[in-house]
N, C-alpha and C. Protein backbone atom coordinates (compact mmCIF):
# COMPACT_ATOMS: atom_id res chain seq x y z
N UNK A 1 81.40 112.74 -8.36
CA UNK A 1 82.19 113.78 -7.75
C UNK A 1 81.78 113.93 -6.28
N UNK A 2 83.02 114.06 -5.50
CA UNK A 2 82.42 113.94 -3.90
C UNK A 2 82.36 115.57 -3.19
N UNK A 3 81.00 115.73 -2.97
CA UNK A 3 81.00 117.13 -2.53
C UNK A 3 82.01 117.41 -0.93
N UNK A 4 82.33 118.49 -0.88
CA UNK A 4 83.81 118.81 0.19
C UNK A 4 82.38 119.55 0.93
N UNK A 5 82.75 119.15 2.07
CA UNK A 5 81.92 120.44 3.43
C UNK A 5 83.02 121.84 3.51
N UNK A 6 82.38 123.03 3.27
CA UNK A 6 82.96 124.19 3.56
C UNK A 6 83.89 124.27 4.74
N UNK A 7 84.85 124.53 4.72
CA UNK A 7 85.74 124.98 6.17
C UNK A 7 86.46 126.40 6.35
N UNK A 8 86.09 126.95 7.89
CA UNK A 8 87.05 128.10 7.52
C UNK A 8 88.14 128.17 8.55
N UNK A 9 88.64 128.84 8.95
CA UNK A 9 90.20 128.91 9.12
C UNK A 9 89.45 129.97 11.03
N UNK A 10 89.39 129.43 11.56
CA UNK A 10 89.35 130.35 12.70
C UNK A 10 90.09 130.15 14.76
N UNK A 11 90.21 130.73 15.13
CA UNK A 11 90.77 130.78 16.13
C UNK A 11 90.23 130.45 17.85
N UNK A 12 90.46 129.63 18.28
CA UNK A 12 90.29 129.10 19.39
C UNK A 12 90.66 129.38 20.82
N UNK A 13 90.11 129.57 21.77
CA UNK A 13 90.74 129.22 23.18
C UNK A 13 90.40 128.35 23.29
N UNK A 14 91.57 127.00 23.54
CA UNK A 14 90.92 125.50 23.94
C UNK A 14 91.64 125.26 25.28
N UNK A 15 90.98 123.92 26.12
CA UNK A 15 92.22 123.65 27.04
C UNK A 15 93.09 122.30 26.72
N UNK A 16 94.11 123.00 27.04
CA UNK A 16 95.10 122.02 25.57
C UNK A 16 94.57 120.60 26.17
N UNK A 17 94.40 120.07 27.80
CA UNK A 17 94.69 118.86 28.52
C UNK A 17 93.51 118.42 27.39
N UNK A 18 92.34 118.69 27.15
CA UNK A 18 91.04 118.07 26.88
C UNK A 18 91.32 118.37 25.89
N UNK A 19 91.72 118.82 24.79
CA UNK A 19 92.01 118.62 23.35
C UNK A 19 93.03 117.30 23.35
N UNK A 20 93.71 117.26 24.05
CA UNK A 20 94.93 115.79 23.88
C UNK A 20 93.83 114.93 24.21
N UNK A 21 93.13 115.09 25.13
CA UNK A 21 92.67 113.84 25.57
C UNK A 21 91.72 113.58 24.69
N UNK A 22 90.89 114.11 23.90
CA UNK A 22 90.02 113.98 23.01
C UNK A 22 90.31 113.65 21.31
N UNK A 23 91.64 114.01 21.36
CA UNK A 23 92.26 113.42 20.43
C UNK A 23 92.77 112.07 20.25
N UNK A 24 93.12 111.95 21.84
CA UNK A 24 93.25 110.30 22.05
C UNK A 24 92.04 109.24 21.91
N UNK A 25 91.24 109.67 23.12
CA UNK A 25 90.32 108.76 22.84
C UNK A 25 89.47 108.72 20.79
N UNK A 26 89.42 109.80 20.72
CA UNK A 26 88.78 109.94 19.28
C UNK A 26 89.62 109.18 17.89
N UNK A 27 91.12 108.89 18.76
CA UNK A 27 91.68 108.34 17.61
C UNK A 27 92.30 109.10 16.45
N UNK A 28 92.32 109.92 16.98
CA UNK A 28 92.62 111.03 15.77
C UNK A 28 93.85 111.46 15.63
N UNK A 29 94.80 111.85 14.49
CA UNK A 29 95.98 112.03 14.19
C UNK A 29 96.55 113.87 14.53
N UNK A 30 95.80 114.39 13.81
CA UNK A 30 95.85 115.82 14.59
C UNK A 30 94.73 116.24 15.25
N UNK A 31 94.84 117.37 15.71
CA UNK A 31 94.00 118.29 16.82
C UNK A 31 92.90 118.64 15.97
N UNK A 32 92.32 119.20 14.67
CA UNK A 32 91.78 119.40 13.58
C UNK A 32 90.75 118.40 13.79
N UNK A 33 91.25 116.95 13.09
CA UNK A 33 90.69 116.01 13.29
C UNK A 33 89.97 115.57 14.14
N UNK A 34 90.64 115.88 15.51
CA UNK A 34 90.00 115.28 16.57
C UNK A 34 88.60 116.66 16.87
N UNK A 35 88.62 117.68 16.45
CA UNK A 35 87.35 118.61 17.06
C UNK A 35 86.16 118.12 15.51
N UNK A 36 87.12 117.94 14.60
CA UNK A 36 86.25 117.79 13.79
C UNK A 36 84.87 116.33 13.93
N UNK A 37 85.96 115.51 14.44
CA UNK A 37 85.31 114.09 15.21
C UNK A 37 83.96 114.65 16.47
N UNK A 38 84.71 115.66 17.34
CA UNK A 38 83.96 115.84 18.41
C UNK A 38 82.61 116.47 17.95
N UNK A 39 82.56 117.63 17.27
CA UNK A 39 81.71 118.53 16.63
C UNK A 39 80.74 117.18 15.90
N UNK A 40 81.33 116.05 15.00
CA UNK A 40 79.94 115.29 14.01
C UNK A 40 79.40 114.25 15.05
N UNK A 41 80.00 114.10 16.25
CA UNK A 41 79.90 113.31 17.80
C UNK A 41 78.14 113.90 18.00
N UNK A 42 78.67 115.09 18.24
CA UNK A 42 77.24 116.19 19.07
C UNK A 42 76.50 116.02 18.27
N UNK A 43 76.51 116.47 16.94
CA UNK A 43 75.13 116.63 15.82
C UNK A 43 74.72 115.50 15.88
N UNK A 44 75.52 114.34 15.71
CA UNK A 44 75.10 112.88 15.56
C UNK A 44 73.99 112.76 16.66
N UNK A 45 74.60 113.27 18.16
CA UNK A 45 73.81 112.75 19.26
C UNK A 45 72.10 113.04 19.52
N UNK A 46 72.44 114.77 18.85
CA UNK A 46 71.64 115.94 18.69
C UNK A 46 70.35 114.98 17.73
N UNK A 47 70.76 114.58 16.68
CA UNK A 47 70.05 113.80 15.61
C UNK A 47 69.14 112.56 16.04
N UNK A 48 69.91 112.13 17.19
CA UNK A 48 68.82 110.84 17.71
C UNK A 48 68.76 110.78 19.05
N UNK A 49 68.66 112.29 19.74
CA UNK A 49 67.90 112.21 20.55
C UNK A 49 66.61 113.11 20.74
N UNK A 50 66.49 113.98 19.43
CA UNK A 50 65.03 114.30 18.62
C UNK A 50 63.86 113.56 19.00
N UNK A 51 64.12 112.70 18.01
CA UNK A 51 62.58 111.24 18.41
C UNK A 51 62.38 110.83 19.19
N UNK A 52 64.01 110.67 20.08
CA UNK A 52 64.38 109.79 21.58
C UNK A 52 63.08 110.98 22.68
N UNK A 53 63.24 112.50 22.69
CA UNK A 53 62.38 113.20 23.02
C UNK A 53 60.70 113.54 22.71
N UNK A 54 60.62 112.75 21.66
CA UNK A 54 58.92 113.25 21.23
C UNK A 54 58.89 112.00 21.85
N UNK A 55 58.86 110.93 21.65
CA UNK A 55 58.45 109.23 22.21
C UNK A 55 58.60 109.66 23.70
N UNK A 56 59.14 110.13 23.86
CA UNK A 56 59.55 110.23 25.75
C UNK A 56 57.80 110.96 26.46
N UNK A 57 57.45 111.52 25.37
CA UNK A 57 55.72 112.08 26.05
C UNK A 57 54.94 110.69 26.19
N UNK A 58 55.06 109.66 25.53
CA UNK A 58 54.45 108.82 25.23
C UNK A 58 54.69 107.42 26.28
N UNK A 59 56.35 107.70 26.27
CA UNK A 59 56.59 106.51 27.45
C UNK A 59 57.74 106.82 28.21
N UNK A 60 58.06 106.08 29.48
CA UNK A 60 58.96 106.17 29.73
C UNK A 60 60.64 105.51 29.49
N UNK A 61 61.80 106.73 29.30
CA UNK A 61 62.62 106.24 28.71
C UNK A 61 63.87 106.87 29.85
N UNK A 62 64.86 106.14 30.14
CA UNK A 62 65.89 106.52 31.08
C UNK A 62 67.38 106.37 30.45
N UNK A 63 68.29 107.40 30.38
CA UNK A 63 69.51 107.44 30.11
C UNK A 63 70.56 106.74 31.05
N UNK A 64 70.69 106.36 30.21
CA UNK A 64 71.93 105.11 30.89
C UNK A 64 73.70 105.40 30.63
N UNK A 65 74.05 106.37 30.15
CA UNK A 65 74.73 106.93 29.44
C UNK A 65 75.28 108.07 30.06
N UNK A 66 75.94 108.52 30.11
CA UNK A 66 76.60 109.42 30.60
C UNK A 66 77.13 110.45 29.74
């Protein structure tokens, strides 16, 4: 059985230009989709740049990335 992630129903000020555009690049079919993409984007990033930060006392490391 595949567990569902909770969702709730709430209300936004977005700016529409950067919601289209983030829907585009993200590939995504609706607007939903595409924040939902953006939002597991961040945690994802959030997630590996943890370690990327404790190792960084240890050596040097430079973002290349934008």
């Amino acid at each position: 059985m595949r567990h569902r992630a909770a969702s709730r129903h709430t209300h936004l000020q977005l700016d529409q230009a950067k919601l289209t555009r983030a829907k585009t690049v993200l590939g995504a079919k609706t607007e939903t989709e595409a924040m939902g993409r953006a939002l597991a984007l961040v945690v994802e990033e959030h997630e590996l740049d943890r370690p990327l930060k404790r190792a960084k006392a240890r050596m040097q490391l430079w973002k290349v990335y934008r």
